[in-house]
C-alpha atoms as a PDB file:
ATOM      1  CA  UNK A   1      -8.392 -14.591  15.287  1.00  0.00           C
ATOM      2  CA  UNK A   2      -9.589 -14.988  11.465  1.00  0.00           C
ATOM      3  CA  UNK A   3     -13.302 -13.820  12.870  1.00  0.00           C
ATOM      4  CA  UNK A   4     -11.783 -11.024  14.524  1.00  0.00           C
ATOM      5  CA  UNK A   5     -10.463  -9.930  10.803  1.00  0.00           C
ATOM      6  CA  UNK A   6     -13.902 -11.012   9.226  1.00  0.00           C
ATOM      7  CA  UNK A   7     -15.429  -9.036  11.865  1.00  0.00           C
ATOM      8  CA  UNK A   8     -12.710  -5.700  11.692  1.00  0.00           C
ATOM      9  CA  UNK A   9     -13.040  -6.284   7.417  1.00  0.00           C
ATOM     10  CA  UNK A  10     -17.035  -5.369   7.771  1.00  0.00           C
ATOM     11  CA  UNK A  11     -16.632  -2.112  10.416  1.00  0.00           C
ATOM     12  CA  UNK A  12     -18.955   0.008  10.063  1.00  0.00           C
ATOM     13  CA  UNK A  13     -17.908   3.267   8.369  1.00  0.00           C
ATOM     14  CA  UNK A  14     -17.442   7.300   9.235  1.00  0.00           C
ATOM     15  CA  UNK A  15     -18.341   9.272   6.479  1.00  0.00           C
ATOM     16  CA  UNK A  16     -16.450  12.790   5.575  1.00  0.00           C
ATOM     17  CA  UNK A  17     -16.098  14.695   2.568  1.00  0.00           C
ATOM     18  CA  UNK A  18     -13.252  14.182   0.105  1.00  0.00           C
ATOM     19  CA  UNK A  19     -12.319  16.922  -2.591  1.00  0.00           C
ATOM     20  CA  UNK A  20     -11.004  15.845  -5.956  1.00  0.00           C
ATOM     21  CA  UNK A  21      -7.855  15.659  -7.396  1.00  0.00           C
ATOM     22  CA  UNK A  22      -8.071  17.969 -10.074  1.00  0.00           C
ATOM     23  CA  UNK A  23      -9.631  20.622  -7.285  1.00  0.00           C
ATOM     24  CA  UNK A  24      -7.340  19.940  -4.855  1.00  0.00           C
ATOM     25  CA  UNK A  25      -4.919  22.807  -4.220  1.00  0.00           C
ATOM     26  CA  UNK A  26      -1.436  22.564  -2.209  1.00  0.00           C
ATOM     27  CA  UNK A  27      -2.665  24.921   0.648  1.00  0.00           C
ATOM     28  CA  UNK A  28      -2.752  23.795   4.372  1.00  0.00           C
ATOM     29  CA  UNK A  29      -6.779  25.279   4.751  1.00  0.00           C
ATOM     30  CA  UNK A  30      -9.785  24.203   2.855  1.00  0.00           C
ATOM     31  CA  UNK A  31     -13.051  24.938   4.586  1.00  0.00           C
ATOM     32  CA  UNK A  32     -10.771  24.334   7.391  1.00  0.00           C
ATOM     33  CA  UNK A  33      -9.628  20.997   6.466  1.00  0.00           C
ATOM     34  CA  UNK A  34      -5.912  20.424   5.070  1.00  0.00           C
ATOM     35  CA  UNK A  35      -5.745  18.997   1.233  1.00  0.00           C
ATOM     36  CA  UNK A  36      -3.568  17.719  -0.753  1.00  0.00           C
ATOM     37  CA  UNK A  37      -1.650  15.534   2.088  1.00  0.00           C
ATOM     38  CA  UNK A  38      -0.811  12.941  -0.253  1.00  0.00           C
ATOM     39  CA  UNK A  39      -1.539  12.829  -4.106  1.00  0.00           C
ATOM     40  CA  UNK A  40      -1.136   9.674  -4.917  1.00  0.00           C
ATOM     41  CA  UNK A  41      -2.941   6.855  -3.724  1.00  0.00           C
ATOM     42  CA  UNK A  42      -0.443   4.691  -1.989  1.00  0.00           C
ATOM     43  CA  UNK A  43       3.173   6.442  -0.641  1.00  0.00           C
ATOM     44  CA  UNK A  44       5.266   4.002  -2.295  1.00  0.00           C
ATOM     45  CA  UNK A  45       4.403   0.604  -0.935  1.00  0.00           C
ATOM     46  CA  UNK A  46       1.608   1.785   1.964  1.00  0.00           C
ATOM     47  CA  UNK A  47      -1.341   3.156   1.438  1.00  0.00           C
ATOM     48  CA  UNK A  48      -1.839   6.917   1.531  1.00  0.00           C
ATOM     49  CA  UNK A  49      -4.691   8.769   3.318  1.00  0.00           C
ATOM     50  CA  UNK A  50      -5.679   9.734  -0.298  1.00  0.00           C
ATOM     51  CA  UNK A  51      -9.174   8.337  -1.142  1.00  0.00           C
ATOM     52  CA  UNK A  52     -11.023   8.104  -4.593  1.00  0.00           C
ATOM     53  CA  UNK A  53     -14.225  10.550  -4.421  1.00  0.00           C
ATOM     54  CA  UNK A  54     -17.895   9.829  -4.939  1.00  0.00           C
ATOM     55  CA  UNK A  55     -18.879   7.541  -7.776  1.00  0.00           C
ATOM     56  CA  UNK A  56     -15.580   7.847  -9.382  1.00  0.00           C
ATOM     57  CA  UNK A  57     -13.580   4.798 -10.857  1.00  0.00           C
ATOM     58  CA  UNK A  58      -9.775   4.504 -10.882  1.00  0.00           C
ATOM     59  CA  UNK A  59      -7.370   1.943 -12.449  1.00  0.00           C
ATOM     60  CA  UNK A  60      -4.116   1.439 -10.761  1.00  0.00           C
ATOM     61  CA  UNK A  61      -1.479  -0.493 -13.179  1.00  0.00           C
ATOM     62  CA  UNK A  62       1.520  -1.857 -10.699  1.00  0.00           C
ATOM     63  CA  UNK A  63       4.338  -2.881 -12.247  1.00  0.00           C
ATOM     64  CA  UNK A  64       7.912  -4.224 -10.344  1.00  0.00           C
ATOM     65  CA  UNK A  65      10.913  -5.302 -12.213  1.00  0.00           C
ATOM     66  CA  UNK A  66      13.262  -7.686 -10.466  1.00  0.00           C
ATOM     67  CA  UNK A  67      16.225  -7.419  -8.945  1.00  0.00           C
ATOM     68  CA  UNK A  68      18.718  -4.715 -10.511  1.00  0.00           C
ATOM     69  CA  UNK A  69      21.443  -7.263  -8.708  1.00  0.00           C
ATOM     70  CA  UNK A  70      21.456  -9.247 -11.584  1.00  0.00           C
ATOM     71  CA  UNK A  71      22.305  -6.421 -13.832  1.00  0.00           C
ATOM     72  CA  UNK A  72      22.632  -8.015 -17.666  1.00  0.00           C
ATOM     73  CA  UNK A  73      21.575 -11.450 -17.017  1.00  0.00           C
ATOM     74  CA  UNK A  74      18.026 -10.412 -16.264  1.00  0.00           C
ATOM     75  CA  UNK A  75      17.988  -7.286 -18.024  1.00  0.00           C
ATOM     76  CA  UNK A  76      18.351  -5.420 -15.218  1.00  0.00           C
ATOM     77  CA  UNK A  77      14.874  -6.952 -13.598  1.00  0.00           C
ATOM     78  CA  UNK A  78      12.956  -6.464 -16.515  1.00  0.00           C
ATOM     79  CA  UNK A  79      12.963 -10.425 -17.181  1.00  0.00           C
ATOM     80  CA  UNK A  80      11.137 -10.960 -14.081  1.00  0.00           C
ATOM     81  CA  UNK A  81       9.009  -8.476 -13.669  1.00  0.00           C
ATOM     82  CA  UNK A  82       5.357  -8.675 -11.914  1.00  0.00           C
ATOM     83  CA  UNK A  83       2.168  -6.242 -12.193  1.00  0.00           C
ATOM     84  CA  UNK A  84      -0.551  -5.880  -9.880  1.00  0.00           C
ATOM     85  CA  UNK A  85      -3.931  -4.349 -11.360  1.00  0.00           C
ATOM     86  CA  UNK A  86      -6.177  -2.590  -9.008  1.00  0.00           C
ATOM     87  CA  UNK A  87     -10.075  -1.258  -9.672  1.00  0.00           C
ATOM     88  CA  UNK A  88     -10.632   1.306  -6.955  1.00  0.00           C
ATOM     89  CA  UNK A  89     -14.287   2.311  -7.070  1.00  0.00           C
ATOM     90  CA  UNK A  90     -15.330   5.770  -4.496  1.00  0.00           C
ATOM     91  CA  UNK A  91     -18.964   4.465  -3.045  1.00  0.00           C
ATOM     92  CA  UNK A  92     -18.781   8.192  -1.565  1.00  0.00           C
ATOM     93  CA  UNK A  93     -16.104  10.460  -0.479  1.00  0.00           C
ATOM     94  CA  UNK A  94     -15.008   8.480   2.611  1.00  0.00           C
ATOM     95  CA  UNK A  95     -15.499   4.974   1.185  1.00  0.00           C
ATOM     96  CA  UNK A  96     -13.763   3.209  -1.245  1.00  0.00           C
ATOM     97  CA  UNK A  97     -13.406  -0.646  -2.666  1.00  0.00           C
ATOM     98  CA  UNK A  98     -11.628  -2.245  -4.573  1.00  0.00           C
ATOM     99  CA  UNK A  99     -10.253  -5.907  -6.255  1.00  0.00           C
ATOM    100  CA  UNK A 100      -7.108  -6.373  -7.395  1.00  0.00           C
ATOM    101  CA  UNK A 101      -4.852  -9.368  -9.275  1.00  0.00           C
ATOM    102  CA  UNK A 102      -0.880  -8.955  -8.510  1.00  0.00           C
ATOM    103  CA  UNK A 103       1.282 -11.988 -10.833  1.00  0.00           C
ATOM    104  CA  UNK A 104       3.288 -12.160  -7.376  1.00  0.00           C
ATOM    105  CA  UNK A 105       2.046 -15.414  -6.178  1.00  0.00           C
ATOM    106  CA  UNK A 106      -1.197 -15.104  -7.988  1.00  0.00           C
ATOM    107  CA  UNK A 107      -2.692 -13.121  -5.360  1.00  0.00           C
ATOM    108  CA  UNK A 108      -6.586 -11.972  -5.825  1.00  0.00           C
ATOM    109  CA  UNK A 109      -7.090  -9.332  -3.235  1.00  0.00           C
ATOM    110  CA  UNK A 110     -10.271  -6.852  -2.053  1.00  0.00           C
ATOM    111  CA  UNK A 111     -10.170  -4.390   0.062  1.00  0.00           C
ATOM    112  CA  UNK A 112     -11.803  -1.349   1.731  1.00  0.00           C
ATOM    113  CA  UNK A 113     -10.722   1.893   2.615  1.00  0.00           C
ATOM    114  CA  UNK A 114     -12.595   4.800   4.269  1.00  0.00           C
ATOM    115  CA  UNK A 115     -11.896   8.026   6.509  1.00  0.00           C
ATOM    116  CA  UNK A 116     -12.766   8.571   9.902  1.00  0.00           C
ATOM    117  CA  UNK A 117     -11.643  11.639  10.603  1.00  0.00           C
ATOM    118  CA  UNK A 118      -9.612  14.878   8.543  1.00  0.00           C
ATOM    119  CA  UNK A 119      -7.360  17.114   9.936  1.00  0.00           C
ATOM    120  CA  UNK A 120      -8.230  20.517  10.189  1.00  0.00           C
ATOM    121  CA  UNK A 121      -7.708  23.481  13.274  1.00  0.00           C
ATOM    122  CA  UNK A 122      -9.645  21.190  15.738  1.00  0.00           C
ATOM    123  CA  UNK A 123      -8.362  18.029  15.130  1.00  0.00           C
ATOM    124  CA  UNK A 124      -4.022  17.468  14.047  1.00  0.00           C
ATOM    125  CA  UNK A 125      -4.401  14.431  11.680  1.00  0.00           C
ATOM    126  CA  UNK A 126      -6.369  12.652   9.420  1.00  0.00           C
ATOM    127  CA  UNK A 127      -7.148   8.645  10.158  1.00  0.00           C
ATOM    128  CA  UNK A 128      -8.011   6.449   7.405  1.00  0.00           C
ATOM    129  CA  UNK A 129      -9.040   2.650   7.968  1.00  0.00           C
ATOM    130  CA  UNK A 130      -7.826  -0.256   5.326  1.00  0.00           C
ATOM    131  CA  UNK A 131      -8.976  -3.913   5.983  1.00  0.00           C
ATOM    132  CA  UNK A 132      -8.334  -6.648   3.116  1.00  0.00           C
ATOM    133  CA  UNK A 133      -8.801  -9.941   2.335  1.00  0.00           C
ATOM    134  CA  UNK A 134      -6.799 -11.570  -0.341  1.00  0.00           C
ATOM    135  CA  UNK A 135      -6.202 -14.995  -1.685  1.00  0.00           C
ATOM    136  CA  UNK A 136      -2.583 -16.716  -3.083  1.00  0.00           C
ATOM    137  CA  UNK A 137      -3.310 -18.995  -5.605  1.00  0.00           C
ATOM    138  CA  UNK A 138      -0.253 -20.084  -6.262  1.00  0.00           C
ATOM    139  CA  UNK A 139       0.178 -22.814  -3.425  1.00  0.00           C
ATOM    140  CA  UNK A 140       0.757 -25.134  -5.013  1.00  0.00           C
ATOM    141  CA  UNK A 141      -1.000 -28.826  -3.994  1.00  0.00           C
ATOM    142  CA  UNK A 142       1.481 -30.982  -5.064  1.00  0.00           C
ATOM    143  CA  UNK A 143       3.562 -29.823  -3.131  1.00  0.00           C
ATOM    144  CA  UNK A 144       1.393 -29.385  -0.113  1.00  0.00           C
ATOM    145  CA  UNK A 145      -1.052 -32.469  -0.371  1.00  0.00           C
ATOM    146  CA  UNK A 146      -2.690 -31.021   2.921  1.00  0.00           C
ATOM    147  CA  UNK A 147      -3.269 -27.827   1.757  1.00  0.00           C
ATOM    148  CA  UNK A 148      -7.229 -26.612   1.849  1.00  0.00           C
ATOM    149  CA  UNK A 149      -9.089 -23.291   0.450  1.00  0.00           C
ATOM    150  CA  UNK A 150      -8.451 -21.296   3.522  1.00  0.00           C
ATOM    151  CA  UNK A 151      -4.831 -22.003   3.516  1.00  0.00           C
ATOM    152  CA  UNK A 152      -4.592 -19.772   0.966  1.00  0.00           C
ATOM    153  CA  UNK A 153      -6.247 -16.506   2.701  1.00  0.00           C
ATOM    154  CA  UNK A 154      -4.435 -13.497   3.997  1.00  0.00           C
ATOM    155  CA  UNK A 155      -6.216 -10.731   5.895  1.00  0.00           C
ATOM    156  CA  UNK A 156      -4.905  -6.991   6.916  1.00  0.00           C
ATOM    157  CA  UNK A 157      -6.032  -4.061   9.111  1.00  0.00           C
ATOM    158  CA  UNK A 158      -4.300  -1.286   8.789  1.00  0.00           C
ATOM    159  CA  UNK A 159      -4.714   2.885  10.837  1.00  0.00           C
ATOM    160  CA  UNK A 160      -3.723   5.105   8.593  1.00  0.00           C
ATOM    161  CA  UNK A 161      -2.412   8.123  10.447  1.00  0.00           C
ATOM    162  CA  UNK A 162      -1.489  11.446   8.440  1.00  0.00           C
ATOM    163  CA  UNK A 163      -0.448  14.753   9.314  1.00  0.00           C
ATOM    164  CA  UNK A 164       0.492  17.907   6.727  1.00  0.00           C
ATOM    165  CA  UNK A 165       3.081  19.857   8.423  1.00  0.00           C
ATOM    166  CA  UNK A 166       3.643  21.786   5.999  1.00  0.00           C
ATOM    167  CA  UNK A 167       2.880  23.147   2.159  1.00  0.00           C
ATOM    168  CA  UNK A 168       5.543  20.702   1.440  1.00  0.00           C
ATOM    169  CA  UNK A 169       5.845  17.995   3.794  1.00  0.00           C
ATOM    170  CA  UNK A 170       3.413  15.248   5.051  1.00  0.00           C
ATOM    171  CA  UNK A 171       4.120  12.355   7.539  1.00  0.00           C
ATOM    172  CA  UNK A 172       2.432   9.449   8.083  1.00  0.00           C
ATOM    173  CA  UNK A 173       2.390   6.292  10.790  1.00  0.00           C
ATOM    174  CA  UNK A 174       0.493   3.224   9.817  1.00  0.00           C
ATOM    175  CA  UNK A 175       0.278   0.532  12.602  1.00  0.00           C
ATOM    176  CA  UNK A 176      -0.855  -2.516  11.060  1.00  0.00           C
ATOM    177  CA  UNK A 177      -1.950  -6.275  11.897  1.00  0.00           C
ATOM    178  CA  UNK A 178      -1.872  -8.768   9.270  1.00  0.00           C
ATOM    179  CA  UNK A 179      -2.489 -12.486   9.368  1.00  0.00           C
ATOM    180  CA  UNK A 180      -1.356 -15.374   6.908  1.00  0.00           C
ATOM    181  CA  UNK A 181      -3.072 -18.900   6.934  1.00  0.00           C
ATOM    182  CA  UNK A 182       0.247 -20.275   5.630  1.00  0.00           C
ATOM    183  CA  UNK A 183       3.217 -18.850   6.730  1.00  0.00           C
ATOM    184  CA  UNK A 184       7.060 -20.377   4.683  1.00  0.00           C
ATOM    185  CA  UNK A 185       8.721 -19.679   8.096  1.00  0.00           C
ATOM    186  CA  UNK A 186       7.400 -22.685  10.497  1.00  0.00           C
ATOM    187  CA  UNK A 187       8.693 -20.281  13.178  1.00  0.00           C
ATOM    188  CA  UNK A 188       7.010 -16.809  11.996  1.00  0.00           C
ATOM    189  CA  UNK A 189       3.709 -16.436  13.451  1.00  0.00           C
ATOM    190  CA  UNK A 190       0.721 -15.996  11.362  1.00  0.00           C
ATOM    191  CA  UNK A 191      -0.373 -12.923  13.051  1.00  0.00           C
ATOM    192  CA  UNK A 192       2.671 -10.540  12.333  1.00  0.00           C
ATOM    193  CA  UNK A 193       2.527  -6.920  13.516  1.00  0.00           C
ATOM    194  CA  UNK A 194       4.412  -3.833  12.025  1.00  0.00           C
ATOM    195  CA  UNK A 195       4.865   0.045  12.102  1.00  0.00           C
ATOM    196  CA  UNK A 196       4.460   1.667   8.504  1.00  0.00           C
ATOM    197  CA  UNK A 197       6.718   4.897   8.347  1.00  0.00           C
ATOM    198  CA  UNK A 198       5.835   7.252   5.220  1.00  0.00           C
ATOM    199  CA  UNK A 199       6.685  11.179   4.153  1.00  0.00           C
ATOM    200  CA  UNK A 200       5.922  13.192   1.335  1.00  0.00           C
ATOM    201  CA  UNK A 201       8.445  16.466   0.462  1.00  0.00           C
ATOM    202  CA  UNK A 202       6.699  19.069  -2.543  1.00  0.00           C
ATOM    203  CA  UNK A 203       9.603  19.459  -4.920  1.00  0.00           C
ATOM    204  CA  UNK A 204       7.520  21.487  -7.454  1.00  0.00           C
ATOM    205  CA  UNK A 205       4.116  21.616  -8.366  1.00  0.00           C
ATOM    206  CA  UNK A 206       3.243  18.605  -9.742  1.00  0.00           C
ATOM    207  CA  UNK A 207       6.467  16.720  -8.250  1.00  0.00           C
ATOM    208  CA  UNK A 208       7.256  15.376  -5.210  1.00  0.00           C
ATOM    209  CA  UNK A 209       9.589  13.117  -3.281  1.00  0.00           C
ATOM    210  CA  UNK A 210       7.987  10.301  -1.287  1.00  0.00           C
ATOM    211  CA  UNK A 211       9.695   7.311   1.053  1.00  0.00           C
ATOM    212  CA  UNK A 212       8.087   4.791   3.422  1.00  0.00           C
ATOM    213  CA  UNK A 213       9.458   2.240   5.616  1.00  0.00           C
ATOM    214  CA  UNK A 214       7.850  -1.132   7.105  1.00  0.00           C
ATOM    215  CA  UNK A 215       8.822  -1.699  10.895  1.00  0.00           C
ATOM    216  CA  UNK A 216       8.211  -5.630  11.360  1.00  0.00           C
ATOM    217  CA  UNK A 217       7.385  -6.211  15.337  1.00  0.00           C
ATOM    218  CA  UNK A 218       7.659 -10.132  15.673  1.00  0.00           C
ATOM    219  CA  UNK A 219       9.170 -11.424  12.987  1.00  0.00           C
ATOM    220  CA  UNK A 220      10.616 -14.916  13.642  1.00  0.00           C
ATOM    221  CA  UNK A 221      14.574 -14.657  14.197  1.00  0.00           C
ATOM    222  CA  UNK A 222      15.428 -17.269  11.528  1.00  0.00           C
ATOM    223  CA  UNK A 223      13.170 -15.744   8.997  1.00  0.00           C
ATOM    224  CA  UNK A 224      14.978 -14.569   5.759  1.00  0.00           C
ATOM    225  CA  UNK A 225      12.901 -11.454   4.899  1.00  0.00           C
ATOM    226  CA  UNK A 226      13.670  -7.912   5.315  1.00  0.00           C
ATOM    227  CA  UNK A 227      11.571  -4.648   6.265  1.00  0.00           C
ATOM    228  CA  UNK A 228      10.850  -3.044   3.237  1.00  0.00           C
ATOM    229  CA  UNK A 229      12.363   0.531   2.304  1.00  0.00           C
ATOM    230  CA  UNK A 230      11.013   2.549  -0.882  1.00  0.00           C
ATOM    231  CA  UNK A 231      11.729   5.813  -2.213  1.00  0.00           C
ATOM    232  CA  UNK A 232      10.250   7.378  -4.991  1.00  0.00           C
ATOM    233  CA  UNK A 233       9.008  10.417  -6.632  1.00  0.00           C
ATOM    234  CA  UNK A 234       5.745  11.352  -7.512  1.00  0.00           C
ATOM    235  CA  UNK A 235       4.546  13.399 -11.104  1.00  0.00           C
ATOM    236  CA  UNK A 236       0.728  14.512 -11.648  1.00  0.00           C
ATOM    237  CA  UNK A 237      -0.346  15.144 -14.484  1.00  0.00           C
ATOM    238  CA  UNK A 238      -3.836  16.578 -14.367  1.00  0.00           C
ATOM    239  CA  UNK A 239      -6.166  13.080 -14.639  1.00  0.00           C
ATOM    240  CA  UNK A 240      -3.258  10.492 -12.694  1.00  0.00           C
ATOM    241  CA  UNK A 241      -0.570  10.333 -10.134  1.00  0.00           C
ATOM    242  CA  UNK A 242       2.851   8.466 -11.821  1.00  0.00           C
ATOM    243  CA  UNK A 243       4.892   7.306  -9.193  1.00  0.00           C
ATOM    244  CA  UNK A 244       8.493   5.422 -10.186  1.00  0.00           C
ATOM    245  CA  UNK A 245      10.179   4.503  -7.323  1.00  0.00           C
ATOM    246  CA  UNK A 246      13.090   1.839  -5.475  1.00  0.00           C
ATOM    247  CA  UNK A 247      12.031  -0.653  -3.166  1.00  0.00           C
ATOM    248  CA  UNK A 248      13.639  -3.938  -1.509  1.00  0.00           C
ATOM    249  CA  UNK A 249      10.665  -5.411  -1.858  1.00  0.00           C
ATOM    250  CA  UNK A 250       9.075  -7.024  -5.013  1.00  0.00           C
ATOM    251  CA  UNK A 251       5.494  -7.937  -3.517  1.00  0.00           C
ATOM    252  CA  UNK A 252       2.764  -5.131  -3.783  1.00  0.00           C
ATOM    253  CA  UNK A 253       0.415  -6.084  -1.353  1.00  0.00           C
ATOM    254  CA  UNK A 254       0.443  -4.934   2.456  1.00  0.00           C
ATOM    255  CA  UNK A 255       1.150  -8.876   3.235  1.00  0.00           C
ATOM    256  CA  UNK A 256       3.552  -9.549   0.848  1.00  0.00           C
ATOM    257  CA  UNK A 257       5.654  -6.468   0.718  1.00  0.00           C
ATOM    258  CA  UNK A 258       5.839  -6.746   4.953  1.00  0.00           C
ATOM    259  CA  UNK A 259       5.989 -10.635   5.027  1.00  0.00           C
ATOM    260  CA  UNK A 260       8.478 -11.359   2.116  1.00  0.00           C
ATOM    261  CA  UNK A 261      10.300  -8.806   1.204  1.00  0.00           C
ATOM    262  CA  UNK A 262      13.913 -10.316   0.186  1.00  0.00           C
ATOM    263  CA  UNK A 263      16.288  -7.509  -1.340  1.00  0.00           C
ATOM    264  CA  UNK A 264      19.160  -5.635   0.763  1.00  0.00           C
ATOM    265  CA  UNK A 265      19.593  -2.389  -0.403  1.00  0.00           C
ATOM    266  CA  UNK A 266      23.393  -2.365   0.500  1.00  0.00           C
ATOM    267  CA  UNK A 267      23.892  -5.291  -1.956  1.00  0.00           C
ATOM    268  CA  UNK A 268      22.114  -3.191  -4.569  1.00  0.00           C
ATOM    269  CA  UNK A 269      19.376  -6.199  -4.420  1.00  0.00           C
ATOM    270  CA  UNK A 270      16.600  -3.619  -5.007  1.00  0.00           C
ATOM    271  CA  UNK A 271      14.242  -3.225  -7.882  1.00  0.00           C
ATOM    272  CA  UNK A 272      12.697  -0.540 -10.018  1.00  0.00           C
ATOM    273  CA  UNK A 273       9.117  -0.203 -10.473  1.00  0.00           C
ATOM    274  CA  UNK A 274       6.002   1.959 -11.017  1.00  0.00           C
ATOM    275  CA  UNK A 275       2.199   2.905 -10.157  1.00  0.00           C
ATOM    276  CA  UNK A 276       0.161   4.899 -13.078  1.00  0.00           C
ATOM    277  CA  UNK A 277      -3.238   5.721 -12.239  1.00  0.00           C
ATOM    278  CA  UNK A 278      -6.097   6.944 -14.107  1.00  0.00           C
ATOM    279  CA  UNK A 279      -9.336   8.257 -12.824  1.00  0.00           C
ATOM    280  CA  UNK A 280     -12.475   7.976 -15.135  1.00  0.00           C
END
């Protein structure tokens, strides 16, 4: 199984075109492609179908607070807060990389994303591959004297499926497969499966309001994690996407945020966070 996600990680890609943000326009037709599907480049927690162009460079600053539950004990979250910086580089308009360090668990993560196909009047959506490798290194030895190097690896393959319905609303399915070395649950297997849910509403011009849902398939019945709902809204502003959203789940990456996500909305265990991008 881990070669199959070696193997899946180093697909060869499709390449397309990919206009830029600044260029793109909120109209369904393009050349007859559709733009402007998503914005920003993740919904909330999933990735969007949104792709940095050619030879440009993009720093994403991730930041979650904890728990709003605890209210004035924890300063409403912001005592236990955790960032995630991502370097997003566009090797052309259908390809991108990137390498990323989240505080949650000390993950190092890289990843590539690329297009296979756009939507346009021959063809309803537009697919986007993600495949990543990352590595937590925060196990801790001590207190697993067993524990070796690839323990500590995590791999994901996600199909990114979009569609623009409209001027102002997107939808998007994400089917994903993503595999833990280590697992906390001795009865969750390390290949776990889910359905990523996401949408996109146009509230102005440079606002929108954006949700996405994780769908776990087999997760083990006496695990203690949840499937993650976020909503959030969206503001551009000419050079980056600001998204501040609500989430139940503190982890950032695809792993983490489907694996371990721990908050219950209706127990107002949910916390507050934000992604800032800047293109350069």
């Amino acid at each position: 199984m881990k070669k199959i996600f070696l193997l899946l990680f180093c697909l060869p890609i499709f390449c397309f075109s990919q206009d830029d943000l600044l260029e793109e326009i909120d109209s369904d037709e393009d050349n007859n492609y559709a733009t402007a599907t998503f914005k920003g480049l993740k919904i909330v927690n999933f990735e969007s179908t949104k792709l940095v162009a050619k030879k440009e460079f993009t720093f994403v600053v991730a930041h979650r607070f904890g728990s709003l539950e605890n209210g004035l004990e924890t300063f409403f979250g912001l005592d236990d807060a955790v960032t995630r910086l991502n370097f997003i580089y566009g090797i052309n308009d259908a390809i991108n990389i990137s390498v990323s360090r989240s505080s949650f668990q000390k993950i190092y993560e890289s990843a590539i994303k690329y297009r296979l196909t756009r939507q346009s009047d021959n063809f309803p959506f537009t697919i986007v591959g993600y495949n990543s490798i990352l590595v937590n290194t925060a196990l801790d030895k001590n207190n697993y004297p067993k524990l070796e190097f690839n323990d500590r690896l995590g791999y994901t393959t996600q199909v990114l499926i979009a569609r623009k319905v409209s001027d102002k609303l997107s939808l998007e399915l994400a089917p994903t497969v993503f595999h833990d070395n280590f697992v906390l649950d001795n009865n969750q297997d390390n290949t776990q499966y889910a359905l990523g849910m996401g949408t996109r509403y146009k509230l102005g011009k440079r606002w929108s309001l954006n949700a996405d849902y994780g769908w776990h398939l087999n997760r083990s019945s006496t695990s203690p994690f949840k499937n993650p709902l976020s909503i959030g809204i969206d503001l551009e502003t000419g050079g980056h996407v600001f998204q501040m959203h609500f989430t139940n789940s503190q982890a950032m990456n695809t792993n983490g945020f489907l694996g371990q996500a721990t908050g219950e909305w209706s127990d107002g265990d949910i916390y507050f966070g934000f992604n800032l991008s800047r293109r350069f």
